[in-house]
Protein backbone atom coordinates (compact mmCIF):
# COMPACT_ATOMS: atom_id res chain seq x y z
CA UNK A 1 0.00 0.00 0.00
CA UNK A 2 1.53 3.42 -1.28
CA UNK A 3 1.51 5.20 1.79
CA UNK A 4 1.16 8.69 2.65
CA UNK A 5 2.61 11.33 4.90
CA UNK A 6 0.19 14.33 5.02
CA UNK A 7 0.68 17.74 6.88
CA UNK A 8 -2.46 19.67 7.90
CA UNK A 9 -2.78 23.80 8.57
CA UNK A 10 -5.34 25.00 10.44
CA UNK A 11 -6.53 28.89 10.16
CA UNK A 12 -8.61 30.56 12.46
CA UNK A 13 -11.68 29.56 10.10
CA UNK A 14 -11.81 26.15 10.25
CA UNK A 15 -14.20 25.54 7.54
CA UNK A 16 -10.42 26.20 5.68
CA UNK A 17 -8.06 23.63 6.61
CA UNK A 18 -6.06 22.72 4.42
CA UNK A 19 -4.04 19.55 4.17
CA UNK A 20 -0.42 18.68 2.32
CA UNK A 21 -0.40 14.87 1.40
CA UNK A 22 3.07 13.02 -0.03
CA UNK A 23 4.03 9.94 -1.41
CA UNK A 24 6.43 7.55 0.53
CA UNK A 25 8.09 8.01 -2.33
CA UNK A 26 8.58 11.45 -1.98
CA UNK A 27 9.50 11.50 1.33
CA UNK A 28 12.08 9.18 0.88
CA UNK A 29 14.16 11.05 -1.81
CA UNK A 30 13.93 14.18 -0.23
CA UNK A 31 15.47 12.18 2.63
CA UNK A 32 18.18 10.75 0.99
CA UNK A 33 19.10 14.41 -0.75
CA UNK A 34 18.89 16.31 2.31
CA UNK A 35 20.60 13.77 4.74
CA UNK A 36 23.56 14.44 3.03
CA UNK A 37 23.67 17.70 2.74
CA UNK A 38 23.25 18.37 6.54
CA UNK A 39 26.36 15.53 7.09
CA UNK A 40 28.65 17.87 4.79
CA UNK A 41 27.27 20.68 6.43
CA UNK A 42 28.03 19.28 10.02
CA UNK A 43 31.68 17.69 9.20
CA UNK A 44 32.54 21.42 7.38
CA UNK A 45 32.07 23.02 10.71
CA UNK A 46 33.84 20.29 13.01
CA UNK A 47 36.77 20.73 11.04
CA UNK A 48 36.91 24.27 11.22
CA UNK A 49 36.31 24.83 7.11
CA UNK A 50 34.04 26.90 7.55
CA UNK A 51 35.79 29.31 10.31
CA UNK A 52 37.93 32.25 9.69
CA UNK A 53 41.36 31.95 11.02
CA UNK A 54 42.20 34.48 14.17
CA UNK A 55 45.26 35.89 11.70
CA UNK A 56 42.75 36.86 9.18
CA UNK A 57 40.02 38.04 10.80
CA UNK A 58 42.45 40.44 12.70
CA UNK A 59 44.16 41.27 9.51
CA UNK A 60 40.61 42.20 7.71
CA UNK A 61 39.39 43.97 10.79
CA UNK A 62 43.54 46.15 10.95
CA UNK A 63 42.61 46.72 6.85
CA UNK A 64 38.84 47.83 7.73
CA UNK A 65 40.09 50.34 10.17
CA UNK A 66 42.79 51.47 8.02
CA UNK A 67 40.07 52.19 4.97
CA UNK A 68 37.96 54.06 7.55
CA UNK A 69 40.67 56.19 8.42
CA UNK A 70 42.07 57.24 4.91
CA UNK A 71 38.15 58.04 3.62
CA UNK A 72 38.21 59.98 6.46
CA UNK A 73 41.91 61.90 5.39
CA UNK A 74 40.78 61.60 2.26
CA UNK A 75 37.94 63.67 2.85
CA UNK A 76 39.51 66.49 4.99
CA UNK A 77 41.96 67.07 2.59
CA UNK A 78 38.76 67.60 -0.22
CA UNK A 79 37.27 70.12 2.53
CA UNK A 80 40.69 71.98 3.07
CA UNK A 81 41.22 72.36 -1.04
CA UNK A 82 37.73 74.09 -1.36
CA UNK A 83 38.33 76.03 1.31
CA UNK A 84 41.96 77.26 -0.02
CA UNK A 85 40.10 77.99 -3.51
CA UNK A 86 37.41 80.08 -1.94
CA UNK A 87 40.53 81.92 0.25
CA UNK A 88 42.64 82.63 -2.37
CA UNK A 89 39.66 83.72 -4.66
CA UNK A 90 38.70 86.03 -2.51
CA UNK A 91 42.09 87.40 -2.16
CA UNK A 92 42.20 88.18 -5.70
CA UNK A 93 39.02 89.83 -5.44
CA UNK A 94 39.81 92.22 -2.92
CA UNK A 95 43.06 93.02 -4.11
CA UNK A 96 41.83 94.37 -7.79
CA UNK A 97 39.39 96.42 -5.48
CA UNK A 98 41.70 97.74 -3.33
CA UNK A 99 43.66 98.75 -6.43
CA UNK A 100 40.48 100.23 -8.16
CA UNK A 101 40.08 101.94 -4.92
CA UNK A 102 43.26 103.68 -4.64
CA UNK A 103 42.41 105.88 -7.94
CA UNK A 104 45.76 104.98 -9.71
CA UNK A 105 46.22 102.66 -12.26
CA UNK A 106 47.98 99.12 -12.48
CA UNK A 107 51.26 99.49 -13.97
CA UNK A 108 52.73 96.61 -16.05
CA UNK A 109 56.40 97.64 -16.06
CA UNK A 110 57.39 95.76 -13.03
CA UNK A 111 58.76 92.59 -13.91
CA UNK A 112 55.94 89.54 -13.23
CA UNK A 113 56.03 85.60 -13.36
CA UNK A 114 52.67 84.18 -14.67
CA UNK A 115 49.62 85.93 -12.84
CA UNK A 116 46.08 84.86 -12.15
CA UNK A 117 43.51 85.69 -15.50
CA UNK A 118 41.62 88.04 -12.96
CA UNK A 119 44.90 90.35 -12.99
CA UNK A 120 44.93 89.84 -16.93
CA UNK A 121 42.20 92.44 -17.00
CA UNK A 122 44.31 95.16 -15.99
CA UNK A 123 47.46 94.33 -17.90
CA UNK A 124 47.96 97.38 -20.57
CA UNK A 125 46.39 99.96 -18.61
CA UNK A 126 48.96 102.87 -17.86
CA UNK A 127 51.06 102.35 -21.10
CA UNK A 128 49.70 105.32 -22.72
CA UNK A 129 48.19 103.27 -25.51
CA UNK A 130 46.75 105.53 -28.53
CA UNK A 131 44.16 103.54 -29.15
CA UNK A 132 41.59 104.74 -26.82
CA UNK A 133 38.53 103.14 -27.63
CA UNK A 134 39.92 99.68 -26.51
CA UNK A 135 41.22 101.35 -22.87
CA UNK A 136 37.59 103.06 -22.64
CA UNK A 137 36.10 99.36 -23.13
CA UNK A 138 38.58 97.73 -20.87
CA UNK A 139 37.71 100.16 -18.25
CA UNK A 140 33.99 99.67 -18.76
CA UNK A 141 34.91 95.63 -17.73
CA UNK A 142 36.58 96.46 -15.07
CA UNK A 143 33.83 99.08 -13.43
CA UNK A 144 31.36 96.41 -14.38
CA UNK A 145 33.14 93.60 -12.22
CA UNK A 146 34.15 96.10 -9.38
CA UNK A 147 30.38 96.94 -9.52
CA UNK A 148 29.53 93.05 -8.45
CA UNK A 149 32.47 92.89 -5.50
CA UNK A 150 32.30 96.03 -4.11
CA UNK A 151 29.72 95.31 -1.76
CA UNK A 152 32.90 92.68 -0.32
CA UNK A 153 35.09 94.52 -0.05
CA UNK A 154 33.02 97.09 2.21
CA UNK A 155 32.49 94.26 4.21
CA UNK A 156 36.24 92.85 4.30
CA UNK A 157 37.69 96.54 5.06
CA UNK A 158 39.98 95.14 7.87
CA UNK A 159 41.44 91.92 5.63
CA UNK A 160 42.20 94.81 2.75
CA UNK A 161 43.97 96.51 4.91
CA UNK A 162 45.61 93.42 6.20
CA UNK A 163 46.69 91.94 2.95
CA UNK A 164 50.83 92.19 2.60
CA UNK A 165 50.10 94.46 -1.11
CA UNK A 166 52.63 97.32 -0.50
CA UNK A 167 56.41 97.02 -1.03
CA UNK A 168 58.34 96.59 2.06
CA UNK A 169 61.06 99.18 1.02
CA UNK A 170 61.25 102.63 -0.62
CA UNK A 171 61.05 103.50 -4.49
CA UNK A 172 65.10 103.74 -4.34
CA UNK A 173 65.32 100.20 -3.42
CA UNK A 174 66.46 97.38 -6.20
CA UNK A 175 65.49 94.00 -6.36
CA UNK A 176 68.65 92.01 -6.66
CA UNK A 177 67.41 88.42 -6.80
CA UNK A 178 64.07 87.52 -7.77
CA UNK A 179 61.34 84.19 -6.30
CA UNK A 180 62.42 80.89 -8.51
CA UNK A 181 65.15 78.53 -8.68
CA UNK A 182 68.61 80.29 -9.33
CA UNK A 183 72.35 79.77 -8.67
CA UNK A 184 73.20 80.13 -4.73
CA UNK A 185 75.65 82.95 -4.18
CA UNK A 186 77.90 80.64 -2.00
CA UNK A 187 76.90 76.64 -3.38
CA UNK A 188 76.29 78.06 -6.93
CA UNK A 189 74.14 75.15 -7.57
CA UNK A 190 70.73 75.73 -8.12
CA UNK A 191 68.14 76.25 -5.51
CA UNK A 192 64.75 77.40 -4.63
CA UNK A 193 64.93 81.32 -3.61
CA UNK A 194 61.71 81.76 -1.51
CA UNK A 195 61.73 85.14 -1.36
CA UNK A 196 62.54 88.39 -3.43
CA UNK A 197 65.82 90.32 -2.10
CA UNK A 198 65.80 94.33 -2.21
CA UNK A 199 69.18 96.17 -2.02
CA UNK A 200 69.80 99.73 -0.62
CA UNK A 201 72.16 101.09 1.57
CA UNK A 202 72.32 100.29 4.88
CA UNK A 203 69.75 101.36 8.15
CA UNK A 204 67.30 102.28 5.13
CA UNK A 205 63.79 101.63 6.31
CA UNK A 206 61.66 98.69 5.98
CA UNK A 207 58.24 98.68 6.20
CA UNK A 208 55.20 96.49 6.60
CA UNK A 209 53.55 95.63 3.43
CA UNK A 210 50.05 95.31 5.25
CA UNK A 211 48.76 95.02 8.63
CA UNK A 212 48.92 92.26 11.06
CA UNK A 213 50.81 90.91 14.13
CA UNK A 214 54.78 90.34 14.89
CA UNK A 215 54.57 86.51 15.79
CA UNK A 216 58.57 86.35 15.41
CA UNK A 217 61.48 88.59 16.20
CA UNK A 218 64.47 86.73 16.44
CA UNK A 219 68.35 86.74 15.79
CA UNK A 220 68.89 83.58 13.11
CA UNK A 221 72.42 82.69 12.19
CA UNK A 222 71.34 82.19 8.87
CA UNK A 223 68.66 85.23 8.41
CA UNK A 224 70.20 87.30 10.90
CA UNK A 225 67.66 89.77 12.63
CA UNK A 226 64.47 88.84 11.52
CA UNK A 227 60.75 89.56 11.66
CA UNK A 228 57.85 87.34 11.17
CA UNK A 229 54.27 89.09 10.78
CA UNK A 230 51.15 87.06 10.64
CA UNK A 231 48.17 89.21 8.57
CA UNK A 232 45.27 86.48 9.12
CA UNK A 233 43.70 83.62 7.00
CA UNK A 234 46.91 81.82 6.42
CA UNK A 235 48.91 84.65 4.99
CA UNK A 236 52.74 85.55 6.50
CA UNK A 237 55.41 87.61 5.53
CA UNK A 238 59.16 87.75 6.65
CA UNK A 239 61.91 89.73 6.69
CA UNK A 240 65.51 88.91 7.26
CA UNK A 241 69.00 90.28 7.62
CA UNK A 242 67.24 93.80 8.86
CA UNK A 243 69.95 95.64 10.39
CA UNK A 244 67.80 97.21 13.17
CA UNK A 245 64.52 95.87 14.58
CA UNK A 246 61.88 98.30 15.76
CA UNK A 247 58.83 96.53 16.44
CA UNK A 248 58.29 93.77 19.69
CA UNK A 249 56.61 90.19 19.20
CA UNK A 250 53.09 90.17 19.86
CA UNK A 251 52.33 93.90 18.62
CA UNK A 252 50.02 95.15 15.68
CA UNK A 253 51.48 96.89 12.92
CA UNK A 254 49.79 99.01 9.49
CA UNK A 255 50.72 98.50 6.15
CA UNK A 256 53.18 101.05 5.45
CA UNK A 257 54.61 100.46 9.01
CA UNK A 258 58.60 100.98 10.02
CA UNK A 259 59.26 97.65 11.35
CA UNK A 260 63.44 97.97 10.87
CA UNK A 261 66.52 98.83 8.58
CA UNK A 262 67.80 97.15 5.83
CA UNK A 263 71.38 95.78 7.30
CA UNK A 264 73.59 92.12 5.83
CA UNK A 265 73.41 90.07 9.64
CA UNK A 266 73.52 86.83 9.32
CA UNK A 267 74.59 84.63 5.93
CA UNK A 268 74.71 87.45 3.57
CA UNK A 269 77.03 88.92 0.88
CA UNK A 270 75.45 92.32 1.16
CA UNK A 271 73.40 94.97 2.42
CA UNK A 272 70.07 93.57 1.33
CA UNK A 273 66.63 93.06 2.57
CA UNK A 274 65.20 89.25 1.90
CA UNK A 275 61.46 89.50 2.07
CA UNK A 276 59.06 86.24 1.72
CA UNK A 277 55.54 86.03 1.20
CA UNK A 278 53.18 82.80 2.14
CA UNK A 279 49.72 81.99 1.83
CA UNK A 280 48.77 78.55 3.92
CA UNK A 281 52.81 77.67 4.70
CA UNK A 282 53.18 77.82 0.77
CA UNK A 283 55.84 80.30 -0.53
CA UNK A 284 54.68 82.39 -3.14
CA UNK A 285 56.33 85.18 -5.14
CA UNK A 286 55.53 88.33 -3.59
CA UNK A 287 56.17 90.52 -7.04
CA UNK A 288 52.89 88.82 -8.19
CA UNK A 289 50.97 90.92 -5.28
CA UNK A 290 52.89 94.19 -4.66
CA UNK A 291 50.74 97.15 -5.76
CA UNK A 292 53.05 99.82 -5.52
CA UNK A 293 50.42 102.45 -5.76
CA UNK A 294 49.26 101.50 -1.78
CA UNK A 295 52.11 102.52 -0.58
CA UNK A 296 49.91 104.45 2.71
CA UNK A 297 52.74 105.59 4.70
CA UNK A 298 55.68 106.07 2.78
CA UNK A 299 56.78 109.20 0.76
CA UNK A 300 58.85 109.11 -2.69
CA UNK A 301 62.07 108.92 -0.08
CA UNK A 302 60.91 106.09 1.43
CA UNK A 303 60.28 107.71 4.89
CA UNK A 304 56.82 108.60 6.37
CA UNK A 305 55.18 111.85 5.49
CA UNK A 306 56.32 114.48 7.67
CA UNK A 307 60.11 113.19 7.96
C-alpha cells in the first residue's frame, strides 16, 4: 500500500483547513538528498572549514580600520582644497578692489612671473596706448566687475587693509634676486629662492607691506635679525638680515609700518633686505601681489610723510 505522509494547517476559520499529502516516495528522496547535505554541512564546521582563522580576521578587521581612516583623510583634505580655492579667490578679489580703490592705475612695467587671469584684466592699462577706444572698453569691464564685488570689499575693510600688497622698502630700493630657482651665491648650484631680495644702503627703512601681528622677532644665524608678521587667514610675511629691529613680538602693525633697517646680519654677501611672502605655509612670489600704488605711509624717499 503506497503510503502517505500528510501535513495539515489549520486557520482561524476552520471551515479552511487545508491539508499537504506526499508519497512515501517522496518523502524518501527528499530524505536521501537532504541527509547528506546536513552531514557535509556538520563535518565542514567540526573541522573548522568553515571558520575564519584568528590571523585573518584580525588582519581584515587592521585593513577595515585602516580604509575608515584614509576616507576619512581623504575627505579632509577635499574640505581643506575648497576652502583654499574660496581663500585665495577672494584674495584676488579684494586686491583688484583695493587697487580700483586707490584711484591709480595698475602698472605693467614691473617685472611679473605668470599671474592669475583676474589680474589679466588690468594688464595694458597705464602704457599710454593711442588707441583709446579699446582702454575706454577695458575700463567699462573692469567698473562692471568692481560693480559686483564692491559690496565685499566694504564688508572685508579690515582683511584689505591686512593683505601684505605694498612694497616693504622705498622707491630707491632694487630688487637684486628675484622668487624661482637660481644659482646660490655661495653653493652656486641651483636652488629654490623663496623670497625676493631688495638692495639699498644700509639702516634704510623697511616697512610692513600690510597690517597684522609680529609673531617672530628673532636673531637667526642664517637670516640674521628677523621679523615674522602674521596678517590672518593663512597669509605671512618675513623679513631677514634687517639691520635694526623696531617693532616687539606680539604687537600690531599698518601696512606702510617701520618695522626695521635694511642691514647684511647673518649669511649674507650684502646689504640687502630678503622678504618672503606665504599663503597657507606655501611660498609664493611676492612681485605677483605688490601694488606699488598703496604705498599708505611712505613718501617718494621712502620715509613717512612728515620726515
Amino acid at each position: 500500500m503506497n503510503k502517505k505522509f500528510r501535513i495539515s494547517f489549520y486557520p482561524k476559520d476552520a471551515s479552511r483547513v487545508k491539508v499537504v499529502a506526499f508519497s512515501r516516495r517522496a518523502v524518501i528522496l527528499a530524505a536521501c538528498v537532504l541527509f547528506p547535505l546536513a552531514a557535509l554541512g556538520a563535518w565542514l564546521a567540526v573541522s573548522g572549514s568553515l571558520h575564519e582563522a584568528p590571523e585573518t580576521r584580525v588582519l581584515r578587521k587592521k585593513l577595515g580600520q585602516e580604509n575608515n581612516a584614509l576616507g576619512d583623510r581623504v575627505g579632509k583634505l577635499d574640505q581643506d582644497l575648497r576652502g583654499l580655492r574660496g581663500d585665495l579667490g577672494r584674495l584676488e578679489e579684494l586686491k583688484v578692489n583695493a587697487l580700483m580703490l586707490s584711484g591709480v592705475e595698475y602698472m605693467e612695467g614691473e617685472k611679473r612671473n605668470k599671474s592669475s587671469s583676474l589680474f589679466s584684466l588690468f594688464r595694458g592699462l597705464g602704457q599710454g596706448q593711442a588707441d583709446v577706444g579699446a582702454s575706454l572698453t577695458r575700463a567699462r569691464a573692469i567698473s562692471a566687475y568692481l560693480d559686483s564685488t564692491l559690496s565685499l570689499l566694504n564688508e572685508k575693510a579690515a582683511l584689505v587693509e591686512g593683505l601684505p600688497t605694498a612694497l616693504p622698502v622705498s622707491p630707491l630700493a632694487l630688487p637684486t634676486r628675484e622668487f624661482g630657482y637660481s644659482p646660490d651665491p655661495f653653493t652656486g648650484r641651483k636652488a629654490l629662492h623663496a623670497g625676493v631680495d631688495f638692495s639699498q644702503q644700509a639702516g634704510a627703512p623697511v616697512f610692513a607691506a600690510g597690517g597684522g601681528t609680529v609673531t617672530l622677532v628673532d636673531k637667526d644665524l642664517l637670516w640674521g635679525n628677523c621679523i615674522r608678521i602674521d596678517h590672518g587667514h593663512g597669509v605671512e610675511t618675513f623679513y631677514a638680515h634687517l639691520q635694526d629691529i623696531s617693532v616687539k613680538r606680539a604687537q600690531k602693525v599698518i601696512r606702510g609700518q617701520p618695522i626695521g633697517s635694511m642691514g647684511m646680519t647673518g649669511v649674507a654677501t650684502g646689504v640687502h633686505l630678503h622678504f618672503e611672502l606665504s599663503v597657507r605655509n606655501a611660498k609664493v612670489d611676492p612681485m605677483n601681489f605688490f601694488l606699488p600704488e598703496l604705498r599708505l605711509a611712505t613718501g617718494a624717499d621712502g620715509l613717512p610723510p612728515g620726515s
